[in-house]
Protein backbone atom coordinates (compact mmCIF):
# COMPACT_ATOMS: atom_id res chain seq x y z
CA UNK A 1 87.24 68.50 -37.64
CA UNK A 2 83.84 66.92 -38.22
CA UNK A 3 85.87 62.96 -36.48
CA UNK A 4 86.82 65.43 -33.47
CA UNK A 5 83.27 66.50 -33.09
CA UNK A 6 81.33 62.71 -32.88
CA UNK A 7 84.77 62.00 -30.81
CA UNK A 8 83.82 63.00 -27.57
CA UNK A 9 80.22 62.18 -27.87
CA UNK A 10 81.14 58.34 -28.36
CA UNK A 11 83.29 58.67 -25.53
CA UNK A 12 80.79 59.98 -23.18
CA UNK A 13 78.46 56.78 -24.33
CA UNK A 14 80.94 54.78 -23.83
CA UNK A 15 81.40 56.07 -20.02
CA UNK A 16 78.03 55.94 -19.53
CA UNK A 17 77.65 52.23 -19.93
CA UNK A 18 80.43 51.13 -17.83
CA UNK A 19 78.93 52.82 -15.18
CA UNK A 20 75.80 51.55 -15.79
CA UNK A 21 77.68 48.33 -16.38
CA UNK A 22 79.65 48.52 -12.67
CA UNK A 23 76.37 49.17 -11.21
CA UNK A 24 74.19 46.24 -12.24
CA UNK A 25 77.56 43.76 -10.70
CA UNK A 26 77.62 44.95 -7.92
CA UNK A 27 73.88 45.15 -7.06
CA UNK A 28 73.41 41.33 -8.69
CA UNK A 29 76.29 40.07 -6.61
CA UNK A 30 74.85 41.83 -3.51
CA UNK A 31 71.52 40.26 -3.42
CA UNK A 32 72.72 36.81 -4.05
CA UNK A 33 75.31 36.59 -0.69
CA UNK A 34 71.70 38.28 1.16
CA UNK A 35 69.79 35.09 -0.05
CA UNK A 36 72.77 32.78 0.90
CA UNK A 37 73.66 34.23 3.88
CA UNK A 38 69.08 33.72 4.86
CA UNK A 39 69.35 29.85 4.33
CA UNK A 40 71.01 26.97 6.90
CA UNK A 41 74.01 25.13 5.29
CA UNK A 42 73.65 21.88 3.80
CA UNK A 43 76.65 19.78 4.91
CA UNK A 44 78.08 17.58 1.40
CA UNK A 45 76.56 14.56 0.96
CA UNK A 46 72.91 15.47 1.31
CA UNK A 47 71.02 16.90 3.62
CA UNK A 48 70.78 15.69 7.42
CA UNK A 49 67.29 15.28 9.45
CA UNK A 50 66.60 18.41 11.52
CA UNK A 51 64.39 17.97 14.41
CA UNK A 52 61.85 20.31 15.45
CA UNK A 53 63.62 21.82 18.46
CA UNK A 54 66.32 22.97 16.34
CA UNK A 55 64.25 24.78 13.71
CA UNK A 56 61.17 26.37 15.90
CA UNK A 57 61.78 27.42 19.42
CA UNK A 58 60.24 24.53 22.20
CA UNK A 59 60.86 26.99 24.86
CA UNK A 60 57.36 28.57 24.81
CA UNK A 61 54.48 26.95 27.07
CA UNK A 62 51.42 25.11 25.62
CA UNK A 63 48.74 25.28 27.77
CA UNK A 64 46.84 21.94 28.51
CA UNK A 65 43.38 21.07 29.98
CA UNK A 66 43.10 17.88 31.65
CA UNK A 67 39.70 16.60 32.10
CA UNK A 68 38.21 13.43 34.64
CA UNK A 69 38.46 9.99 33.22
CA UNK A 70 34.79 8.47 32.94
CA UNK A 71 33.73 4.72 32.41
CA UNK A 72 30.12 5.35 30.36
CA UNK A 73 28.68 4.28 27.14
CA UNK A 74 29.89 5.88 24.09
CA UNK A 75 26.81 6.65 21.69
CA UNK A 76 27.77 6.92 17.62
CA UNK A 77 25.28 7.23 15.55
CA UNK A 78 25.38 6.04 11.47
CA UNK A 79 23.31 7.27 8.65
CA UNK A 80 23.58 5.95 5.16
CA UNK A 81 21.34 7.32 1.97
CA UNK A 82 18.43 5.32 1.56
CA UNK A 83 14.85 4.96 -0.96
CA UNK A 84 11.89 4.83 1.23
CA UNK A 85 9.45 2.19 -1.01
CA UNK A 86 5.77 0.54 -0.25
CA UNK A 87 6.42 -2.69 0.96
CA UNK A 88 2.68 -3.51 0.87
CA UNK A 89 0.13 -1.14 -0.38
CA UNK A 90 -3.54 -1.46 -1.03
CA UNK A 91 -6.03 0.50 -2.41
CA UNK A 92 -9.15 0.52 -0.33
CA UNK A 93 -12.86 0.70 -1.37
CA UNK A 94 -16.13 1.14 -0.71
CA UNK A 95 -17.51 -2.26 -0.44
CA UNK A 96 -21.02 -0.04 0.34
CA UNK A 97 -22.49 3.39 -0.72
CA UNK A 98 -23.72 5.96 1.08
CA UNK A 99 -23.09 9.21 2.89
CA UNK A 100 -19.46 9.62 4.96
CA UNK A 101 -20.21 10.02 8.20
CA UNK A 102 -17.24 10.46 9.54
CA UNK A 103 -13.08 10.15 8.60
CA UNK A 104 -11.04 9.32 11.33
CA UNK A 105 -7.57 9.94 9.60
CA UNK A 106 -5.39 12.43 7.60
CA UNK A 107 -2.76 12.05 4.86
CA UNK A 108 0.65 10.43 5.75
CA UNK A 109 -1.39 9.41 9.29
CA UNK A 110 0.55 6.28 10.82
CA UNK A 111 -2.15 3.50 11.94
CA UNK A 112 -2.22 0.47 13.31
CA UNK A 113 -4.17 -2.88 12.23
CA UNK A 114 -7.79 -2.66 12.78
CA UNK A 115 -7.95 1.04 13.68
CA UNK A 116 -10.36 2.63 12.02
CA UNK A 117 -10.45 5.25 9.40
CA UNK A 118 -13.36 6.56 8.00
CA UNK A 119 -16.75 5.40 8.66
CA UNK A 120 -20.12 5.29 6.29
CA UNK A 121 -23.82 6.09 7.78
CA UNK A 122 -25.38 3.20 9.03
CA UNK A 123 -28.78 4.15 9.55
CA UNK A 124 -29.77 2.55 6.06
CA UNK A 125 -28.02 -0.60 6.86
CA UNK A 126 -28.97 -0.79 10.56
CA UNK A 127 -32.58 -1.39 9.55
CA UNK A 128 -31.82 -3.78 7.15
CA UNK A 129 -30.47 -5.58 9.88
CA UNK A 130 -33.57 -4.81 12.01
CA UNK A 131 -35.63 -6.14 8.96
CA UNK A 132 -33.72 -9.23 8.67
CA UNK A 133 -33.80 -9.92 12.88
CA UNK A 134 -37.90 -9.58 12.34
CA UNK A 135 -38.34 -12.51 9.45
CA UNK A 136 -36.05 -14.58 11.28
CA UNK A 137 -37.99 -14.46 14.62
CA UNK A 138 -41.55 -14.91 11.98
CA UNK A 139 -39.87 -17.92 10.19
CA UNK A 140 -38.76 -19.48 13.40
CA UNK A 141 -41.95 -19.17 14.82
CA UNK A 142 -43.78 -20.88 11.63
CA UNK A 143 -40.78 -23.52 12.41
CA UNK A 144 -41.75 -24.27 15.60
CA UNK A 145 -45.20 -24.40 14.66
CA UNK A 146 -44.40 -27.28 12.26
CA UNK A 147 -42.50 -28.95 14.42
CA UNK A 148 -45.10 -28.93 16.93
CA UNK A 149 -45.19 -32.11 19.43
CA UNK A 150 -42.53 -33.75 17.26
CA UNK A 151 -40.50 -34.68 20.26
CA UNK A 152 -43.65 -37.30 20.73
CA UNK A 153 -42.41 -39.92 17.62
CA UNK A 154 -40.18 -42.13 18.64
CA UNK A 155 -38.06 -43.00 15.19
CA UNK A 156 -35.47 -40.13 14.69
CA UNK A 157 -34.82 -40.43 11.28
CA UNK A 158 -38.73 -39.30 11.38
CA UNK A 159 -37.78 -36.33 13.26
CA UNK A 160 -35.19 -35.59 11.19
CA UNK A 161 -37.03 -35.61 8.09
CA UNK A 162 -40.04 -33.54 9.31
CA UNK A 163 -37.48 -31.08 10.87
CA UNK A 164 -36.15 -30.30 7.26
CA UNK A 165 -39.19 -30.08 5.61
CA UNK A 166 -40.35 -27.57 8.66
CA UNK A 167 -37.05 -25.53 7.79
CA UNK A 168 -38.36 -25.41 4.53
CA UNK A 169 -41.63 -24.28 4.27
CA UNK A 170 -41.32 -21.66 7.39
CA UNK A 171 -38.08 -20.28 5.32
CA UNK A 172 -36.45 -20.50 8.32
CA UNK A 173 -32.66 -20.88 6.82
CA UNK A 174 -33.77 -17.94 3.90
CA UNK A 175 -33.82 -15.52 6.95
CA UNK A 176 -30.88 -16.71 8.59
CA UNK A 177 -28.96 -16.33 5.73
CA UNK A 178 -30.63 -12.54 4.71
CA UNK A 179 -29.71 -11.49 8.18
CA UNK A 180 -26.23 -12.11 8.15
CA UNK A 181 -25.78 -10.49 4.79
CA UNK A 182 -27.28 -7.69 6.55
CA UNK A 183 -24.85 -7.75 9.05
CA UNK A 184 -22.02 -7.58 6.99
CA UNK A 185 -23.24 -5.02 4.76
CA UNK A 186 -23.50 -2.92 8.21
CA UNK A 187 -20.05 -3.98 9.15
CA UNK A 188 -18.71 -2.91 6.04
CA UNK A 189 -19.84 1.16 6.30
CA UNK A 190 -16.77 1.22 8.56
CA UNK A 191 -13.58 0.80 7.03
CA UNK A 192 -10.66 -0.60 8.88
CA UNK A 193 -6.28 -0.38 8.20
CA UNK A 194 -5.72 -3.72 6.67
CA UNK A 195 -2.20 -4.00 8.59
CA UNK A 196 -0.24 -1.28 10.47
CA UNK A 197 1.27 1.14 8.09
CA UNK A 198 0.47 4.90 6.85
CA UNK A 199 -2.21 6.58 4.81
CA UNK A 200 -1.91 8.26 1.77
CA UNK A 201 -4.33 8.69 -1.65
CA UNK A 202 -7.14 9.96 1.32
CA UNK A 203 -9.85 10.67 -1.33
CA UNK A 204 -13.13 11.64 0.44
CA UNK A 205 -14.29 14.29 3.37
CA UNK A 206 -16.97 13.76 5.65
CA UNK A 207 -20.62 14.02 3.91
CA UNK A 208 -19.37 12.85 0.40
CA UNK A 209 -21.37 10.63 -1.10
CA UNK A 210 -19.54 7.18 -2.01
CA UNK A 211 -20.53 4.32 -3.99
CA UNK A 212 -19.45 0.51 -4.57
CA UNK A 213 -15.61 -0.04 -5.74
CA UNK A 214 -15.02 3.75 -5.41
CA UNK A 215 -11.91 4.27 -4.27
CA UNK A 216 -11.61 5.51 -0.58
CA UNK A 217 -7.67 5.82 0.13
CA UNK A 218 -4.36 3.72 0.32
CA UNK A 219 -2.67 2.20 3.31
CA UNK A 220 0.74 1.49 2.90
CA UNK A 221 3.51 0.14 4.72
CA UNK A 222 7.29 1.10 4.01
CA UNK A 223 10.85 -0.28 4.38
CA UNK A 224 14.55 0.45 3.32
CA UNK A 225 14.61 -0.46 -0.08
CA UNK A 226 18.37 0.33 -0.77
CA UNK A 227 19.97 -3.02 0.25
CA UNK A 228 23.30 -1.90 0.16
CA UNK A 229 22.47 0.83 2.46
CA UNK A 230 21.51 -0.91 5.22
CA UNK A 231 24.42 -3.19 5.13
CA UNK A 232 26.94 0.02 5.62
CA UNK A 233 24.56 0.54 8.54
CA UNK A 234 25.22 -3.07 9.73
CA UNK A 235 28.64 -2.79 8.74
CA UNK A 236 29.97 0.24 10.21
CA UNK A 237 28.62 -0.85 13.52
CA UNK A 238 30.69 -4.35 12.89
CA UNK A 239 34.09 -2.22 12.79
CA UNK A 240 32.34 0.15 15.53
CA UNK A 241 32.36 -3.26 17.53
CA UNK A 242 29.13 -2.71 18.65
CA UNK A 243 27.74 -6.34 18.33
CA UNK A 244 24.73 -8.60 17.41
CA UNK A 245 22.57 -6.29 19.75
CA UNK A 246 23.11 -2.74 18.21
CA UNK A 247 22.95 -4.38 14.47
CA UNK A 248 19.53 -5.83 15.50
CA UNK A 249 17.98 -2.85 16.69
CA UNK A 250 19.41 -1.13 13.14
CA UNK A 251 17.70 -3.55 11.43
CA UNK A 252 14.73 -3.46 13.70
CA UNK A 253 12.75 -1.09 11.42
CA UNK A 254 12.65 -3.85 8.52
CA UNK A 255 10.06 -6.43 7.31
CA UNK A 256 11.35 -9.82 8.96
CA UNK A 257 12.15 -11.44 5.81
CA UNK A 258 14.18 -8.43 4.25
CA UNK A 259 16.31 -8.26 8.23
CA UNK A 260 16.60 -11.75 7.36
CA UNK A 261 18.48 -10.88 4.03
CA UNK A 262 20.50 -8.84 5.47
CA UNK A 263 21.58 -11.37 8.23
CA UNK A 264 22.75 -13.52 5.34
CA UNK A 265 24.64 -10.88 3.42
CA UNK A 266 26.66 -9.93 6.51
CA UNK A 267 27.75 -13.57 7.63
CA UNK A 268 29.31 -13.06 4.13
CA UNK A 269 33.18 -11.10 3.76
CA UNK A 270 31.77 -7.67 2.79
């Protein structure tokens, strides 16, 4: 009685699972003929070269623009990474004190040679200069004095001897040489760009007092340090075809001696 009773429930499990059974075929086998059926046959023996026409659809228009043909220059431009370095620089002092009267640049000003850039009061040195123009003009008169009616003896070597010892006593070269000292110490209260370049370091403001060897500012001048970059400047304009022309004005913006450098290195296989 109690093998009658677990009987029927084994055979109900047992149903159960060939349905479940049946049911998982038939859906497995179902979705792998939908797959199959989605992808083109591959002929045996590898598969064949399709051309675009047959897999996409050509049949649809593309709209094109045409445009005019014109015979003008093409302009390409090349940049390449670079360190901008001093290729002179010089610190420049006050070779005379005083007030500042007056600065004639700012920082990271470009200037050219000989302008001027800051200037120191004069009015001290102009009458040292005044000074020195007065015992010149008193010597040379006590010179002349001396030499008074000299032109009179006929031996020259005379005249020549008597015109030294005039120069002499009157002090007549002591002036001379007084006054031009006091001409350059007037020249020097204004300060001058050694070579064309840029300023940087400026140190001082109008009305600053400044002494002897104290640092004013720095003029500089700069290049392309980074050798290699300028030659993929030079050398993208060689496969550019651009010629000797556009590769000179590249290197236009160099020393002469460093362009010539780079001349060298690009007659070379790069």
């Amino acid at each position: 009685m109690k093998l009658r009773k677990y009987a029927w429930v084994i055979w109900v499990v047992g149903a159960i699972a060939l349905i479940a059974a049946g049911t998982y075929w038939r859906l497995h086998d179902s979705g792998e003929s939908d797959e199959s059926e989605g992808l083109p046959a591959v002929p045996e023996g590898g598969s064949d070269d399709v051309s675009a026409s047959e897999t996409f659809s050509t049949a649809l228009p593309i709209p094109v623009e045409g445009a005019e043909v014109v015979l003008d220059t093409l302009v390409v431009s090349v940049s390449a990474a670079a360190q901008a370095a001093a290729e002179r620089s010089a610190a420049l002092l006050a070779q005379v004190e005083g007030p500042v009267l007056r600065v004639r640049v700012r920082e990271n000003q470009s200037v050219s040679a000989g302008q001027v850039l800051l200037e120191i009061d004069t009015t001290e040195y102009a009458l040292q200069v005044r000074g020195a123009e007065a015992r010149v003009a008193t010597t040379e008169a006590t010179y002349r004095e001396l030499i008074l009616f000299d032109e009179e003896i006929d031996d020259p070597e005379v005249r020549a001897e008597r015109e030294r010892v005039a120069r002499a006593k009157s002090g007549l070269d002591g002036a001379l040489v007084e006054l031009e000292q006091a001409r350059l110490r007037l020249e020097r209260t204004t300060i001058r760009a050694p070579y064309a370049g840029r300023v940087a370091n400026l140190r001082v403001v109008a009305g600053q007092w400044v002494g002897t060897r104290d640092e004013l500012l720095t003029a500089f001048r700069t290049f392309c340090q980074e050798r290699d970059a300028a030659l993929r400047v030079a050398a993208a304009l060689l496969k550019q075809k651009e010629g000797s022309e556009a590769i000179e004005a590249a290197l236009a913006m160099l020393p002469e001696t460093v362009a010539a450098q780079m001349w060298a290195a690009l007659r070379q296989p790069i």
